[in-house]
C-alpha atoms as a PDB file:
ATOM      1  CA  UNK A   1     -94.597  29.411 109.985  1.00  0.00           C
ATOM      2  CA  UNK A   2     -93.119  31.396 107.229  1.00  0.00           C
ATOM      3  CA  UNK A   3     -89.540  29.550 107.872  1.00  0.00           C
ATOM      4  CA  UNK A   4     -91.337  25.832 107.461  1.00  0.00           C
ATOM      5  CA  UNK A   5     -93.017  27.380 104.036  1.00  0.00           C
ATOM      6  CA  UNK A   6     -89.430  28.799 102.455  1.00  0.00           C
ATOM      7  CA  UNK A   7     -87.318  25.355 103.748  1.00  0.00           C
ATOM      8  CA  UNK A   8     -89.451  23.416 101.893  1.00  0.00           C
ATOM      9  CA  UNK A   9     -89.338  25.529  98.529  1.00  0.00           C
ATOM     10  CA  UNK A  10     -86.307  23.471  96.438  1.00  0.00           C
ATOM     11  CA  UNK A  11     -83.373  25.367  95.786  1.00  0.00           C
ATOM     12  CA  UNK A  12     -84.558  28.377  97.935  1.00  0.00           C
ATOM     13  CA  UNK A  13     -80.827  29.083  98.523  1.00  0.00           C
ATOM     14  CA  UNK A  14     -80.058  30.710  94.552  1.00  0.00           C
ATOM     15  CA  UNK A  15     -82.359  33.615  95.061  1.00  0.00           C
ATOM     16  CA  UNK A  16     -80.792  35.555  97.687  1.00  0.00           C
ATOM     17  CA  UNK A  17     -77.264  35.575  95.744  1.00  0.00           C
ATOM     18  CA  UNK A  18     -79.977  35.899  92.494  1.00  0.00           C
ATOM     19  CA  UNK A  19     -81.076  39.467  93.845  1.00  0.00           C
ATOM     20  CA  UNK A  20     -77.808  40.790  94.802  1.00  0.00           C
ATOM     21  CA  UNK A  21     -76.363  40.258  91.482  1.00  0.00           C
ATOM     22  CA  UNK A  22     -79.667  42.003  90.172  1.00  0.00           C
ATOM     23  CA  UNK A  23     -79.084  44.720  91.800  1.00  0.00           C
ATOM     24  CA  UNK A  24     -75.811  45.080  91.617  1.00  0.00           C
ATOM     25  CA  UNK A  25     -75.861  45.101  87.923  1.00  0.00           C
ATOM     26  CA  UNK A  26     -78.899  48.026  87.926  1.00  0.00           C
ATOM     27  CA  UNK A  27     -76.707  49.835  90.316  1.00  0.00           C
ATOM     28  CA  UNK A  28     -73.666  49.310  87.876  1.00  0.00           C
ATOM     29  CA  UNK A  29     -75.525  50.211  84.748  1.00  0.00           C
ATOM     30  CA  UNK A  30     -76.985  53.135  86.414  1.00  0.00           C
ATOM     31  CA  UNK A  31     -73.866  54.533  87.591  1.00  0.00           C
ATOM     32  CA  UNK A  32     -72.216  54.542  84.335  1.00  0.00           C
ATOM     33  CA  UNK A  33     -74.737  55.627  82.258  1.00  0.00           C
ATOM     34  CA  UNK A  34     -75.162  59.206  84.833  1.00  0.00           C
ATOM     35  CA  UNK A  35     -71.050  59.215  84.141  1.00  0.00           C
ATOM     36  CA  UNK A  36     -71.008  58.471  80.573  1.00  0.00           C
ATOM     37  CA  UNK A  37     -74.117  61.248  79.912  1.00  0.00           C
ATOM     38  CA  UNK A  38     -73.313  64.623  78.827  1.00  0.00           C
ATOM     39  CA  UNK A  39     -74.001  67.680  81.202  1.00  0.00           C
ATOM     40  CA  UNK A  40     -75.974  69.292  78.551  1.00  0.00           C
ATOM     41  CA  UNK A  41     -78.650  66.736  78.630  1.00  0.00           C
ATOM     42  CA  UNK A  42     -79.031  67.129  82.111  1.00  0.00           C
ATOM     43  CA  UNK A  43     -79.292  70.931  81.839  1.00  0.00           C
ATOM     44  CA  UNK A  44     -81.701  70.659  79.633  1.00  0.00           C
ATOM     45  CA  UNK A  45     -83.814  68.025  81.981  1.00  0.00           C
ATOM     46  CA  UNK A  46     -82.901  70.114  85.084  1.00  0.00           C
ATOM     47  CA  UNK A  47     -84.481  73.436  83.603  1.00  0.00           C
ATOM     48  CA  UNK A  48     -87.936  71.117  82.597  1.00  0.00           C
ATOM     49  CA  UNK A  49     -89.940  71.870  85.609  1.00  0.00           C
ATOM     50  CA  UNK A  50     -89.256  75.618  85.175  1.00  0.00           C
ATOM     51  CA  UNK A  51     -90.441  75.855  81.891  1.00  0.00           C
ATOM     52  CA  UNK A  52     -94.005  77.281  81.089  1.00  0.00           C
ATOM     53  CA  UNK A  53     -96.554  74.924  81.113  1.00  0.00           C
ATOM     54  CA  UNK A  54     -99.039  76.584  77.848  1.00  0.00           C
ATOM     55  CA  UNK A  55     -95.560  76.415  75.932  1.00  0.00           C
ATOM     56  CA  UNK A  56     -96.112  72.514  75.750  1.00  0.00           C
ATOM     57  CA  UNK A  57    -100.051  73.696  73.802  1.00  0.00           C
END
């Protein structure tokens, strides 16, 4: 049933290759931006949970 629905969607074949590129691109601009970022900022953002919560008050 849900084969006879997606043949008959034009141009059905773009969106496979569509999503790969997607995420391939996320996955690239994720990657570099966790290389190009200092490891200050993530210190910072690692000690978060361990601060005191009434500090934020």
């Amino acid at each position: 049933m849900y084969k006879e629905i997606l043949r008959t969607i034009k141009d059905i074949d773009i969106y496979p290759v569509f999503t790969v590129v997607v995420f391939f691109a996320f996955f690239t601009v994720m990657s570099l931006w966790v290389i190009r970022t200092k490891k200050e900022d993530f210190e910072s953002q690692s000690k978060m949970p361990l601060d005191d919560v009434n500090q934020n008050k």
